[in-house]
Protein backbone atom coordinates (compact mmCIF):
# COMPACT_ATOMS: atom_id res chain seq x y z
CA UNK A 1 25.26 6.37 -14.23
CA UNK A 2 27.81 7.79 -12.02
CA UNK A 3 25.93 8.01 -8.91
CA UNK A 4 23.23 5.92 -7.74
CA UNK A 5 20.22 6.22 -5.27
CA UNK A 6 17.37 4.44 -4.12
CA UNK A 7 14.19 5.74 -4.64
CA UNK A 8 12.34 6.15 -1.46
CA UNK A 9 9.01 5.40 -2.75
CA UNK A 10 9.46 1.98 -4.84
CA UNK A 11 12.89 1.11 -3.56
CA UNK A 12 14.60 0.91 -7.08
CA UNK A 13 17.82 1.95 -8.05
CA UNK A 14 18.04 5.14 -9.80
CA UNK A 15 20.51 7.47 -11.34
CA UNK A 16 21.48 10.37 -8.63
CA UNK A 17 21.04 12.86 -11.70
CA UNK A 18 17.12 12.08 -12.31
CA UNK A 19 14.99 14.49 -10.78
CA UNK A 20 12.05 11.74 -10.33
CA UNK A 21 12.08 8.31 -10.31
CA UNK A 22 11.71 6.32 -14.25
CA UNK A 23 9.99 3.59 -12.54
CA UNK A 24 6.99 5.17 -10.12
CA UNK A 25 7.09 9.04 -10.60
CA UNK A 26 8.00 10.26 -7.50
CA UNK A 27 10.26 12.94 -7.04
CA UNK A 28 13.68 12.23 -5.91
CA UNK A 29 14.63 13.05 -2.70
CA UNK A 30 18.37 14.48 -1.55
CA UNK A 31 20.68 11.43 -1.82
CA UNK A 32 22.23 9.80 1.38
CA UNK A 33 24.89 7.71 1.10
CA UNK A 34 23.31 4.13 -0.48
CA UNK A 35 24.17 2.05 2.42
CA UNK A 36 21.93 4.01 4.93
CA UNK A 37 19.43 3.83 1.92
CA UNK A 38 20.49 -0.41 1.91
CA UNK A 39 19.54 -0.38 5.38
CA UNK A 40 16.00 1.38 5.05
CA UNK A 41 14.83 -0.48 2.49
CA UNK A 42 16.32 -4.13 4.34
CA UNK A 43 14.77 -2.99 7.24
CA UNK A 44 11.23 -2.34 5.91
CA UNK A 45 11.46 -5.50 4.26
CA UNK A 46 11.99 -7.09 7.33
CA UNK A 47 8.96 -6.03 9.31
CA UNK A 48 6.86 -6.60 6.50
CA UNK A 49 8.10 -10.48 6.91
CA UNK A 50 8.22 -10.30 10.67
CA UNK A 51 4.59 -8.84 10.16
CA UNK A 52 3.03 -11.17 7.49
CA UNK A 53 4.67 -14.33 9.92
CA UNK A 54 3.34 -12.72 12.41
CA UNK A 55 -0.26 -13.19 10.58
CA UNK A 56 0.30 -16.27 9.44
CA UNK A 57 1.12 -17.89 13.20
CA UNK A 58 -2.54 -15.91 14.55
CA UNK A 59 -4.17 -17.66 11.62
CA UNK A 60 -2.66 -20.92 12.08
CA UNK A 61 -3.69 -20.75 15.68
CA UNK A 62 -7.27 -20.16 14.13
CA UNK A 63 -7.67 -22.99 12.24
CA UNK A 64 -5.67 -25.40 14.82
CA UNK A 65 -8.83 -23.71 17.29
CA UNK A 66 -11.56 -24.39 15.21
CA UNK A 67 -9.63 -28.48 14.45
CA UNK A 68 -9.71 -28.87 17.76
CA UNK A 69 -13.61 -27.62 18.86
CA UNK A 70 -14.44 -30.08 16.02
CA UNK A 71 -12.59 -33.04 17.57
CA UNK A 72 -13.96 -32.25 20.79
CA UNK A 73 -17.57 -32.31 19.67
CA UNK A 74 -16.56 -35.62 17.42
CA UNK A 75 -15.66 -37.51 20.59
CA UNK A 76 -18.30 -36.29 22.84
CA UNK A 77 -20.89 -37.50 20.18
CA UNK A 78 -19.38 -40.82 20.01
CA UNK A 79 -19.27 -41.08 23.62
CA UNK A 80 -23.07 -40.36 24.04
CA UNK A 81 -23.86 -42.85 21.28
């Protein structure tokens, strides 16, 4: 492989000669230099995490919610007892 590119579908390295991609089948796009493809793949893997911690906080939130409701009704039944 003299040349290399990233295929913009699955984000794999690929020869710059191939006319699709070996690993998913799509068809190769014109080749930019590799570190402007470096910095589109980096950067959708970064709001994928940014979006998936993002998730995670709203469902930690949830359950810290739903804790909390059942603590509340704990103590206000042991209060009444």
């Amino acid at each position: 492989m003299d040349k290399v590119s990233i295929c913009h579908s699955c984000g794999r390295t690929i020869d710059s000669a191939f006319p699709y991609c070996p690993w998913c089948g799509a068809a190769a796009e014109t080749v930019s230099p590799l570190t402007e493809q470096f910095d589109e793949v980096f950067n959708r893997l970064e709001s994928m995490q940014k979006e998936h911690a993002q998730t995670r906080i709203v469902r930690m939130e949830t359950a810290l919610g739903e804790i909390e409701r059942e603590l509340s009704l704990m103590l206000s039944g042991s209060h009444t007892a």
